[in-house]
PDB file of N, CA and C in Angstrom:
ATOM      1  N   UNK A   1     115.352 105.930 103.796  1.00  0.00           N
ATOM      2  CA  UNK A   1     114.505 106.204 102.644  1.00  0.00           C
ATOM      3  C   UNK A   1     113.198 105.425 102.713  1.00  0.00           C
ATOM      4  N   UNK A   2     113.245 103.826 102.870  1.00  0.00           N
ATOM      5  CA  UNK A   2     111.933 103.204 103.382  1.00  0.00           C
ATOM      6  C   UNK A   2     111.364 103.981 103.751  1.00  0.00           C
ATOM      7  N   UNK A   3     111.495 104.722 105.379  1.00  0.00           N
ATOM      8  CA  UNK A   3     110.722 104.417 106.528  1.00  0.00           C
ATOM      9  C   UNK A   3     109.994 105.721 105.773  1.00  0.00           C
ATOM     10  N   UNK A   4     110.057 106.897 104.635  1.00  0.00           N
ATOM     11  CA  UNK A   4     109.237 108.132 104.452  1.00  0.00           C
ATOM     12  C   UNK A   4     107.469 107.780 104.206  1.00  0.00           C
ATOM     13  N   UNK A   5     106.966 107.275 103.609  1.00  0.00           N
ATOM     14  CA  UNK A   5     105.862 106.385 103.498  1.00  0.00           C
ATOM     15  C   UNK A   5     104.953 106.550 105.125  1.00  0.00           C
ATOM     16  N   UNK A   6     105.749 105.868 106.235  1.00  0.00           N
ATOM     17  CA  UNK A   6     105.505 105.769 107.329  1.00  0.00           C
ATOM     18  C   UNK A   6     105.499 107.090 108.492  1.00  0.00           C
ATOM     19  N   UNK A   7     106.243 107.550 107.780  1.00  0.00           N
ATOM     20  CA  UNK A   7     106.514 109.081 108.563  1.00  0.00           C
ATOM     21  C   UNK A   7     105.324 110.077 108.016  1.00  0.00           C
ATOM     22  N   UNK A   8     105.310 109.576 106.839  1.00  0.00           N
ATOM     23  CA  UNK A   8     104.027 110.855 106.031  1.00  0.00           C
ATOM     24  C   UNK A   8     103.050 110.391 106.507  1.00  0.00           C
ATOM     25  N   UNK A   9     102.601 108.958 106.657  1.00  0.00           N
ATOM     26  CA  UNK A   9     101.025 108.491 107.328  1.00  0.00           C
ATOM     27  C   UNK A   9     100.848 109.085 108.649  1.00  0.00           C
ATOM     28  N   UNK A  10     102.095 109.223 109.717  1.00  0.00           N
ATOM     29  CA  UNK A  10     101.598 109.416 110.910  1.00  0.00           C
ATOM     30  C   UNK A  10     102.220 110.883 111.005  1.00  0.00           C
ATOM     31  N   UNK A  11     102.461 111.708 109.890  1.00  0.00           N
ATOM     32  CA  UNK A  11     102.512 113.438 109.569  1.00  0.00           C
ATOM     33  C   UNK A  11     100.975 113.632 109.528  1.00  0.00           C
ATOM     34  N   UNK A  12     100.595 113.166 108.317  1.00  0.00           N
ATOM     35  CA  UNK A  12      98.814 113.174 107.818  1.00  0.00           C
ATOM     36  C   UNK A  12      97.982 113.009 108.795  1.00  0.00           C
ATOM     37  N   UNK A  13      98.083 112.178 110.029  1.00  0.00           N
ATOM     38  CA  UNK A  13      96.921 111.643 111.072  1.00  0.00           C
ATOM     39  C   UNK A  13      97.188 112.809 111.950  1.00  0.00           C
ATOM     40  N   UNK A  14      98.224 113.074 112.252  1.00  0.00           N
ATOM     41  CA  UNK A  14      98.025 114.618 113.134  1.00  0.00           C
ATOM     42  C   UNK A  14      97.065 115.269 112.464  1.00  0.00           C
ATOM     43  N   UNK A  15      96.694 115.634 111.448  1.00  0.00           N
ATOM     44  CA  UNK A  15      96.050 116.935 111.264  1.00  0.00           C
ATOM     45  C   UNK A  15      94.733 116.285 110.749  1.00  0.00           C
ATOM     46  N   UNK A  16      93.893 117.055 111.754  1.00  0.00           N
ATOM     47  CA  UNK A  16      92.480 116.154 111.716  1.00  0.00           C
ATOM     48  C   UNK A  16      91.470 116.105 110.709  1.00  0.00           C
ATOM     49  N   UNK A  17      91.788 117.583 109.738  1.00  0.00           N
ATOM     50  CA  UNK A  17      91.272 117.708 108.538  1.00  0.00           C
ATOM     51  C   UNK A  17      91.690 116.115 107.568  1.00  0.00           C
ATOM     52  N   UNK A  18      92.812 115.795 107.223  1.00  0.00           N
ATOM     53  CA  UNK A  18      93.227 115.105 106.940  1.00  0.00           C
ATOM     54  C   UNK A  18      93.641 113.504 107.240  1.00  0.00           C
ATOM     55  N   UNK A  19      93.723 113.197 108.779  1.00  0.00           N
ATOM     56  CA  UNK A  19      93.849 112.118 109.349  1.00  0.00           C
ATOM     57  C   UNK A  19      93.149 111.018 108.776  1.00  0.00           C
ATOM     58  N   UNK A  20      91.699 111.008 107.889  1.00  0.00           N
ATOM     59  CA  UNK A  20      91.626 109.744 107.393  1.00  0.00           C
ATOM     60  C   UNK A  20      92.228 109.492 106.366  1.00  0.00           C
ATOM     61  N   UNK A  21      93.454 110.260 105.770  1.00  0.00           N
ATOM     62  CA  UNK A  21      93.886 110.046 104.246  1.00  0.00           C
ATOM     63  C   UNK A  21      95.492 109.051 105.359  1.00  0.00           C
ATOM     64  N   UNK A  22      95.706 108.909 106.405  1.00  0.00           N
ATOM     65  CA  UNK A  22      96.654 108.589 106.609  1.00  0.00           C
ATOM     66  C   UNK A  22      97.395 107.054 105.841  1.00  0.00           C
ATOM     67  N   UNK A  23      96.159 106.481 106.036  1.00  0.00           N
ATOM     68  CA  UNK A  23      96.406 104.852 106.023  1.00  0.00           C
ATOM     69  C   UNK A  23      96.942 104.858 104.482  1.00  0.00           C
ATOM     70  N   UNK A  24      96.374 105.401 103.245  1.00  0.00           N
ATOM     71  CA  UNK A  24      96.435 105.636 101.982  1.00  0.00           C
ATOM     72  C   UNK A  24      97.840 106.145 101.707  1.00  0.00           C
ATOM     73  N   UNK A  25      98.366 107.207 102.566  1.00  0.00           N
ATOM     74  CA  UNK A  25      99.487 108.183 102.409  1.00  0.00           C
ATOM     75  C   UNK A  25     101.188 106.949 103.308  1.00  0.00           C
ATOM     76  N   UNK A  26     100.414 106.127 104.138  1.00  0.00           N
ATOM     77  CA  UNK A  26     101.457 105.081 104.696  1.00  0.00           C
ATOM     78  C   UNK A  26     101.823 104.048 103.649  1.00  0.00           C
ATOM     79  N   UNK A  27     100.436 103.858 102.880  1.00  0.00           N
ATOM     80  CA  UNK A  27     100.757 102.273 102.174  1.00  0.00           C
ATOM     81  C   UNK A  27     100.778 102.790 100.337  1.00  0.00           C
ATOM     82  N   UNK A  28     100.986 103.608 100.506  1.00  0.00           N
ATOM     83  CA  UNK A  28     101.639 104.542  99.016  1.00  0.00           C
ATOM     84  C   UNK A  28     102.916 103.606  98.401  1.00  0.00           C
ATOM     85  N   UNK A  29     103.721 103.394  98.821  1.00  0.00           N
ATOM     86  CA  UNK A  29     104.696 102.336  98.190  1.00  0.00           C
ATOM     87  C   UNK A  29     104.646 100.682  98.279  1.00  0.00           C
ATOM     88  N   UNK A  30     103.123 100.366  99.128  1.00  0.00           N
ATOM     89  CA  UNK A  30     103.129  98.915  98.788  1.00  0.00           C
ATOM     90  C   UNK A  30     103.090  98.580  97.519  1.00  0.00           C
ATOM     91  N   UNK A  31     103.310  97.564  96.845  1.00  0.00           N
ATOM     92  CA  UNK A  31     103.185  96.543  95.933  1.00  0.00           C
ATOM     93  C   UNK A  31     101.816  95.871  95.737  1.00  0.00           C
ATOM     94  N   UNK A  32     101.316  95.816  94.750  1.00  0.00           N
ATOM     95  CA  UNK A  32     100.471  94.495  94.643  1.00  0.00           C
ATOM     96  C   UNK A  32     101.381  93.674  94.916  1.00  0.00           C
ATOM     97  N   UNK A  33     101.887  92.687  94.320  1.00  0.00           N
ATOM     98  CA  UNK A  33     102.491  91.377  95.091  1.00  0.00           C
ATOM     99  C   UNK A  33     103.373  91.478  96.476  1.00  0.00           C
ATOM    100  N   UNK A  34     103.344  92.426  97.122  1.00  0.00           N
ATOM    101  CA  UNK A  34     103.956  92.472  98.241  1.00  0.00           C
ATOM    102  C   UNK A  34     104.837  92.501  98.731  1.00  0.00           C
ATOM    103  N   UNK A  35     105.706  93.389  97.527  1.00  0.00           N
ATOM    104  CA  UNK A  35     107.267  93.422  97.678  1.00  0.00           C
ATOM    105  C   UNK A  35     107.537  94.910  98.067  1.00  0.00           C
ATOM    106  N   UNK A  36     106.485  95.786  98.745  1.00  0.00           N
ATOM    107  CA  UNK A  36     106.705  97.130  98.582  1.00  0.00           C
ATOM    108  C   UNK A  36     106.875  97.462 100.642  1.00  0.00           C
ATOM    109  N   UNK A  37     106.546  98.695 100.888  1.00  0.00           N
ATOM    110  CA  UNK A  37     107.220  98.856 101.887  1.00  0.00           C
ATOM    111  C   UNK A  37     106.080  99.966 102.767  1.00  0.00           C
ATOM    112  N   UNK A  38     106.006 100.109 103.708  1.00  0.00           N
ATOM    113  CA  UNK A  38     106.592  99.603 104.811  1.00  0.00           C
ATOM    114  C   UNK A  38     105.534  98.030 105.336  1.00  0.00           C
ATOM    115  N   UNK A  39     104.701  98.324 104.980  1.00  0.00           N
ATOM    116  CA  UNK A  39     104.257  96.827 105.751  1.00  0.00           C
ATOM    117  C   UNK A  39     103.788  95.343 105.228  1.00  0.00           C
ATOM    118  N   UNK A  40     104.633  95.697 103.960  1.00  0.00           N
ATOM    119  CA  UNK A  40     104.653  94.133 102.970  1.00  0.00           C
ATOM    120  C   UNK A  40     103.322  93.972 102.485  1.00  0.00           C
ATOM    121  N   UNK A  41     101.823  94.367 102.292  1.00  0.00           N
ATOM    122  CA  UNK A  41     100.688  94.665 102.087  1.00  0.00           C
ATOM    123  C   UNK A  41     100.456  94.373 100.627  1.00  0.00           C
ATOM    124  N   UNK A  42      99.372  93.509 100.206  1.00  0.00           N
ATOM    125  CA  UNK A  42      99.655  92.900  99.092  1.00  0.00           C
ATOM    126  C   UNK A  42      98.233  93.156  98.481  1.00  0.00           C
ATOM    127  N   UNK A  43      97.716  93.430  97.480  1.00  0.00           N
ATOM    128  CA  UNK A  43      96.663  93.213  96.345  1.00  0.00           C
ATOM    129  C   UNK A  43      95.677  94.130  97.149  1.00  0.00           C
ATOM    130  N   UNK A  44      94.716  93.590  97.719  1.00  0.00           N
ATOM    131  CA  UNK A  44      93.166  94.192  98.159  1.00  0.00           C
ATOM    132  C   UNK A  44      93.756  94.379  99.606  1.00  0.00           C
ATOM    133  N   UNK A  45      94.779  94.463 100.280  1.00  0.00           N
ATOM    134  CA  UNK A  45      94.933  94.949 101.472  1.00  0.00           C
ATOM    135  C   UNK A  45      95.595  95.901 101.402  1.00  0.00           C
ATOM    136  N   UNK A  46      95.709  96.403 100.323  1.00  0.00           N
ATOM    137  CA  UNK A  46      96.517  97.873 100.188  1.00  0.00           C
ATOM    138  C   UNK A  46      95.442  98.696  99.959  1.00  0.00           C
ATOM    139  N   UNK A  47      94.998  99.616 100.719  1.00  0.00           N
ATOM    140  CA  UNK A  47      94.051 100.692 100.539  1.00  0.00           C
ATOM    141  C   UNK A  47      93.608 100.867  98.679  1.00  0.00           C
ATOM    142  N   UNK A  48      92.790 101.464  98.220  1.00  0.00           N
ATOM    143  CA  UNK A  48      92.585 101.900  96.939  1.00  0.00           C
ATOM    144  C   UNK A  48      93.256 103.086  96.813  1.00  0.00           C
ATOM    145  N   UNK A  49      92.739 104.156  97.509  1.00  0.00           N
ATOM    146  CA  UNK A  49      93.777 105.125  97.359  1.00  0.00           C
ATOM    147  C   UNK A  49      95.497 105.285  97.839  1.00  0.00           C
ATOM    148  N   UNK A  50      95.716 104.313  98.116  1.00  0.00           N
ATOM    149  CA  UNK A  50      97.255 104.133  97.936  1.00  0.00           C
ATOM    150  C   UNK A  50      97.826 103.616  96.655  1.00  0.00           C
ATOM    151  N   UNK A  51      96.628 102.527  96.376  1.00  0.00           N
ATOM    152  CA  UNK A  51      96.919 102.148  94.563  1.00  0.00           C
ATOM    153  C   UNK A  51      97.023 102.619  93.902  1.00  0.00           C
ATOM    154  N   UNK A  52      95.460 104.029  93.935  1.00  0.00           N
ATOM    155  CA  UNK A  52      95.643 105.095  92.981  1.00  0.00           C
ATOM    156  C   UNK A  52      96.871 106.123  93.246  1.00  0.00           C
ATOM    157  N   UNK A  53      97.500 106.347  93.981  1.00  0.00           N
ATOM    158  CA  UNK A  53      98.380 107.323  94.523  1.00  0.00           C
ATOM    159  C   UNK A  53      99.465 106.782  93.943  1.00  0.00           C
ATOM    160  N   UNK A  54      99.965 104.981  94.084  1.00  0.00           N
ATOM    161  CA  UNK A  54     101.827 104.660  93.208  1.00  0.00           C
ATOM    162  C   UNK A  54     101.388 104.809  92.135  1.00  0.00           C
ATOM    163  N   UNK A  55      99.689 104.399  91.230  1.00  0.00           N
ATOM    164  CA  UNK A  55      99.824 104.595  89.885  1.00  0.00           C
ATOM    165  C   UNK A  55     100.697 105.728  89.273  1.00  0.00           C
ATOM    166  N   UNK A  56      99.526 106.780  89.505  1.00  0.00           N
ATOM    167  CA  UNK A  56      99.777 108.217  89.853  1.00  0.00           C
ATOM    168  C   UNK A  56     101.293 108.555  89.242  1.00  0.00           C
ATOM    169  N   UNK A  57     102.138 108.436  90.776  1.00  0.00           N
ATOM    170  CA  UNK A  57     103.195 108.260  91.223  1.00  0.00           C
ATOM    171  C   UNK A  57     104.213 107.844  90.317  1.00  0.00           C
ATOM    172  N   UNK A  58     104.184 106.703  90.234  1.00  0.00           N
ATOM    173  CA  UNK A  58     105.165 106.350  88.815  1.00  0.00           C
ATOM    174  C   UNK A  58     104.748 106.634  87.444  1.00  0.00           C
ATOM    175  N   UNK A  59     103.582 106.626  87.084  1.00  0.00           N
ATOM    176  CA  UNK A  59     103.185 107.674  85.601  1.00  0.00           C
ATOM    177  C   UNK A  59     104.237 108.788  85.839  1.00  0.00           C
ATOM    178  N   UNK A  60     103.380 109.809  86.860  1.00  0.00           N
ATOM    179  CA  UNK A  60     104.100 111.013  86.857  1.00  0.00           C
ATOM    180  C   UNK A  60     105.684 111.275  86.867  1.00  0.00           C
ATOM    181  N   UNK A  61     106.258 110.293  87.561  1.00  0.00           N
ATOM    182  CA  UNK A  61     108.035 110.219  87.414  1.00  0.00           C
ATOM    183  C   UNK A  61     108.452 109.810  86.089  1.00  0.00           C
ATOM    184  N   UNK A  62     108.301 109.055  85.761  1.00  0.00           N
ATOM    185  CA  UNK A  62     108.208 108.590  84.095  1.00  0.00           C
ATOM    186  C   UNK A  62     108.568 109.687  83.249  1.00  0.00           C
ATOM    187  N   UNK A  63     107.269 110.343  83.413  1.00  0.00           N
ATOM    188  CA  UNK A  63     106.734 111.279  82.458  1.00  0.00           C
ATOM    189  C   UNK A  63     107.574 113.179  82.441  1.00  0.00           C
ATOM    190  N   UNK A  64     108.322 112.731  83.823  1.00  0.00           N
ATOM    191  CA  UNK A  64     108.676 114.316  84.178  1.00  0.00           C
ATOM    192  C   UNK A  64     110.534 114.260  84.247  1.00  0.00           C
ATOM    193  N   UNK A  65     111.333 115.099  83.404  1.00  0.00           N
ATOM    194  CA  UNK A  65     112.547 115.125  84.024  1.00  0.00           C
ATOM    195  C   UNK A  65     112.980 115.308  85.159  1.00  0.00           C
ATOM    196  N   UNK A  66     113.957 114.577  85.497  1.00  0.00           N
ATOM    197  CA  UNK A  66     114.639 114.440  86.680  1.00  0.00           C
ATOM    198  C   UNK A  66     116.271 115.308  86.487  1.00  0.00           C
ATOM    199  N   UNK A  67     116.833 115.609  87.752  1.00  0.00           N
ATOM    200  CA  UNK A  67     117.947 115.728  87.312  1.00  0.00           C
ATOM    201  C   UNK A  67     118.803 115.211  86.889  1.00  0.00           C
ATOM    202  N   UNK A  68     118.509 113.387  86.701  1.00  0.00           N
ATOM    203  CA  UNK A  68     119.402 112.642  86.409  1.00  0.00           C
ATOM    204  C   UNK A  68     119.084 111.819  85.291  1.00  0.00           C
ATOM    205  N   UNK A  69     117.974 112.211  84.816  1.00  0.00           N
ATOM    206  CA  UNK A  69     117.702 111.601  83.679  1.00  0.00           C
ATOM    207  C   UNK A  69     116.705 112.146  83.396  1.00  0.00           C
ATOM    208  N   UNK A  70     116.129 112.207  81.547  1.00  0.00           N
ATOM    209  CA  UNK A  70     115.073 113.138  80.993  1.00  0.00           C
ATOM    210  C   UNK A  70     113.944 112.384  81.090  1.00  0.00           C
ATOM    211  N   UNK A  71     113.468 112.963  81.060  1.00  0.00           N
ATOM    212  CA  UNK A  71     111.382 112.045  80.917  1.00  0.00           C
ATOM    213  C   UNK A  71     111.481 111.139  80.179  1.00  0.00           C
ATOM    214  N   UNK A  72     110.839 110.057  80.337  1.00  0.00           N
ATOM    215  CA  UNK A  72     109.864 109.222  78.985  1.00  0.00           C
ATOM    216  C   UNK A  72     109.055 109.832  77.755  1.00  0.00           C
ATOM    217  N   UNK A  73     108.815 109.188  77.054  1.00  0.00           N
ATOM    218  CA  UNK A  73     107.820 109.612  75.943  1.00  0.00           C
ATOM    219  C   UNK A  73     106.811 108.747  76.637  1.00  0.00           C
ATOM    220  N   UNK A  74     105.282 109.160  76.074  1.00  0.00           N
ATOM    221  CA  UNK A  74     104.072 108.470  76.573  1.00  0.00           C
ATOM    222  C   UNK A  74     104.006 106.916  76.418  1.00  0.00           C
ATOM    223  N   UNK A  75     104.634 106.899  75.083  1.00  0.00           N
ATOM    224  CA  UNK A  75     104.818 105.528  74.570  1.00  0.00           C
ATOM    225  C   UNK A  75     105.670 104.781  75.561  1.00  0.00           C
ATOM    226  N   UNK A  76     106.916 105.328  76.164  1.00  0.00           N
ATOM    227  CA  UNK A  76     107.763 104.333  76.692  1.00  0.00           C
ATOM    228  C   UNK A  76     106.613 104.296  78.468  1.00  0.00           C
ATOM    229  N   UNK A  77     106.654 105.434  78.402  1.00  0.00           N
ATOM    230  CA  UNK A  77     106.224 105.093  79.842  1.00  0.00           C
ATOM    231  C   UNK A  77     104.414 104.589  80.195  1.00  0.00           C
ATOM    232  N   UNK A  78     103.795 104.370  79.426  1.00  0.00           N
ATOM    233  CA  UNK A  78     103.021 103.077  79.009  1.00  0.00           C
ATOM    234  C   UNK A  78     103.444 101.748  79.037  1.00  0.00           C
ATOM    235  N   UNK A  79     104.144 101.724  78.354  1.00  0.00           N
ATOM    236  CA  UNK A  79     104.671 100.489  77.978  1.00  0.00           C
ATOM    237  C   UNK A  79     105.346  99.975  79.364  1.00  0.00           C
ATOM    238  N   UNK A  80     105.912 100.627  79.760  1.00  0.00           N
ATOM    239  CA  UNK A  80     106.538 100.461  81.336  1.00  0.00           C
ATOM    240  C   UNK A  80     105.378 100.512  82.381  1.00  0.00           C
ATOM    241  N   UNK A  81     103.898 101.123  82.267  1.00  0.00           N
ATOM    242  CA  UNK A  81     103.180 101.292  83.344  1.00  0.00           C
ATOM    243  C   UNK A  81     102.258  99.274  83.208  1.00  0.00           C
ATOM    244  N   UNK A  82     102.397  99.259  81.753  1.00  0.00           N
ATOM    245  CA  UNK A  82     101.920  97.697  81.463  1.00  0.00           C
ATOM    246  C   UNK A  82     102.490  96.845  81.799  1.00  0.00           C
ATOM    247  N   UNK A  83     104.116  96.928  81.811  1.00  0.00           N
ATOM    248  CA  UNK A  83     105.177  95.557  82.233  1.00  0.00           C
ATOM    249  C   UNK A  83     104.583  95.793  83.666  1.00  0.00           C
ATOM    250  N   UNK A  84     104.606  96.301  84.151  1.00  0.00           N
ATOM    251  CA  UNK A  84     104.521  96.337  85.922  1.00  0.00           C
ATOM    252  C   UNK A  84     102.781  95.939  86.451  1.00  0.00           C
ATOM    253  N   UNK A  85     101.958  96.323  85.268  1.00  0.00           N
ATOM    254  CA  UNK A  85     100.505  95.978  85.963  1.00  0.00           C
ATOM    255  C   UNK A  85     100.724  94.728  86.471  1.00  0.00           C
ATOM    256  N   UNK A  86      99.983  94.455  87.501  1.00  0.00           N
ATOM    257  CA  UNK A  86      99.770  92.864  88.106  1.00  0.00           C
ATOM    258  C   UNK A  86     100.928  92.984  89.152  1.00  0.00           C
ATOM    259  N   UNK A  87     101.757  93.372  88.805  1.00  0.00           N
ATOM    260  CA  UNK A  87     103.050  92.987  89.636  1.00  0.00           C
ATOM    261  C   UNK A  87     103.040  94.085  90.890  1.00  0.00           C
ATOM    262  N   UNK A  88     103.812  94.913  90.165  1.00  0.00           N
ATOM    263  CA  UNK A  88     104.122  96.652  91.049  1.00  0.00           C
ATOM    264  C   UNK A  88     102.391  96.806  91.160  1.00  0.00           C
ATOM    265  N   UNK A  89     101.199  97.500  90.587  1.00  0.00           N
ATOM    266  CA  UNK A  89     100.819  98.221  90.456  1.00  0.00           C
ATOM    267  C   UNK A  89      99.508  97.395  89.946  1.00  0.00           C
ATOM    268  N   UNK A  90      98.430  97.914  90.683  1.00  0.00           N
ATOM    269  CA  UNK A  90      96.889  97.149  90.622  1.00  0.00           C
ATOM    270  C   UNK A  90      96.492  97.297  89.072  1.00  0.00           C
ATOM    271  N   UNK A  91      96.217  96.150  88.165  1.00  0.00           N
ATOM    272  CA  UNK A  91      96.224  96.207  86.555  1.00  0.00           C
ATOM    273  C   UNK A  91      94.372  97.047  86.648  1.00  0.00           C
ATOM    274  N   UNK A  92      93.845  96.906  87.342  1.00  0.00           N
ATOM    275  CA  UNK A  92      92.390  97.668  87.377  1.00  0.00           C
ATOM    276  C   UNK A  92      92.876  99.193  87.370  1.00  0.00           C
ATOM    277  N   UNK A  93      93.552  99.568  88.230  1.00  0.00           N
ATOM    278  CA  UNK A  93      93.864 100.985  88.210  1.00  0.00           C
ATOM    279  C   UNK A  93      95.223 101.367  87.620  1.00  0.00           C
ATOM    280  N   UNK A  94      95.920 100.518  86.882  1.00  0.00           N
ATOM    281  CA  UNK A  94      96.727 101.211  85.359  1.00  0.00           C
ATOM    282  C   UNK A  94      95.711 101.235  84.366  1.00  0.00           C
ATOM    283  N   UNK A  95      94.782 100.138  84.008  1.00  0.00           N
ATOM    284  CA  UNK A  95      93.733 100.344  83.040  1.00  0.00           C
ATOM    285  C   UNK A  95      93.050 102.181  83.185  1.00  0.00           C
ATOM    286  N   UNK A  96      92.764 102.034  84.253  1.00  0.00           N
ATOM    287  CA  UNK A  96      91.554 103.133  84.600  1.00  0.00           C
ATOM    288  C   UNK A  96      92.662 104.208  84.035  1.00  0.00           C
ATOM    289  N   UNK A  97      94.031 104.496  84.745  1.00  0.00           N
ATOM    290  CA  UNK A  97      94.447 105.653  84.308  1.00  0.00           C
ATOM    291  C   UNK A  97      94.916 105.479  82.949  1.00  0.00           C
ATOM    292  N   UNK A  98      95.113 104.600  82.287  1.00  0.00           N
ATOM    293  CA  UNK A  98      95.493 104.829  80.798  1.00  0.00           C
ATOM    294  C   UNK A  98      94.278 105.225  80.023  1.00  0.00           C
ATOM    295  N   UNK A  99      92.901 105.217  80.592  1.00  0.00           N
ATOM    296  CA  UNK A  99      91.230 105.271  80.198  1.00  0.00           C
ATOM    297  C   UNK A  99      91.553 106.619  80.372  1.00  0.00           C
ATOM    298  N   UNK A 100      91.912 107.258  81.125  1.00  0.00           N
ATOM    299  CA  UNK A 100      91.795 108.622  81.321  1.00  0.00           C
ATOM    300  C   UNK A 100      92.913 109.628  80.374  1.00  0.00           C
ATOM    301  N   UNK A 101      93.730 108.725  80.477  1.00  0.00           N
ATOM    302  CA  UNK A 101      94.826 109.559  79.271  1.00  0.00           C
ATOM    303  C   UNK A 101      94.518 109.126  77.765  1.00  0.00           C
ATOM    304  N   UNK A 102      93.776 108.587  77.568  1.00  0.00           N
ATOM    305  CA  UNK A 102      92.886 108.394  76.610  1.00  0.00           C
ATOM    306  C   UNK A 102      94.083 107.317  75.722  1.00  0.00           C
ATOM    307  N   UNK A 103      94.258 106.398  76.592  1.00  0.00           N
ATOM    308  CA  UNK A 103      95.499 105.284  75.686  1.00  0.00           C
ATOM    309  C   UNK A 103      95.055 103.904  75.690  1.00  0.00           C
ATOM    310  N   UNK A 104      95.143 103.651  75.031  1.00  0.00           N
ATOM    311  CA  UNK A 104      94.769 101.913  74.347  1.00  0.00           C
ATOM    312  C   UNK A 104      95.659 101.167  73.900  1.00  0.00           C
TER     313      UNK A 104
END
């Protein structure tokens, strides 16, 4: 399960239209603090668009039923995108996307 992250970066670099989105599409599950995967990559060495991509990413799971459990409400999954700023997830770009969902 790790290693998918790593498999999609060097899926993406084959195709040359796409090959510079690789590095972004590899480091998609780093961490700000550097607990994420595959290459332990921490704060400003994690691409931006990989930041913007877990924001993204976990908003959108939150927010969407699963088969194993129902969505969040906006409220909970806010509140959950805030416990994690700094930690999981760059607090500049949870700000930005809660700016865009128009939440305060």
């Amino acid at each position: 399960m790790r290693s998918h992250a790593a498999i999609g970066g060097e899926l993406v670099a084959r195709i040359e239209a796409f090959a510079h989105l690789a590095p972004a599409v590899r480091a998609s599950h780093e961490r700000w603090d550097g607990g994420g995967y595959p290459d332990g990559l921490a704060g400003e060495q994690i691409p931006l668009a990989a930041r913007i991509i877990a924001t993204c990413d976990t908003y959108q799971a939150m927010v969407t039923d699963r088969p194993y459990r129902q969505a969040q409400t906006l409220i909970e999954a806010v509140a959950e995108l805030r416990r994690v700023s700094g930690s999981q997830l760059d607090a500049r770009v949870v700000e930005a996307l809660l700016e865009e969902l128009e939440v305060r």
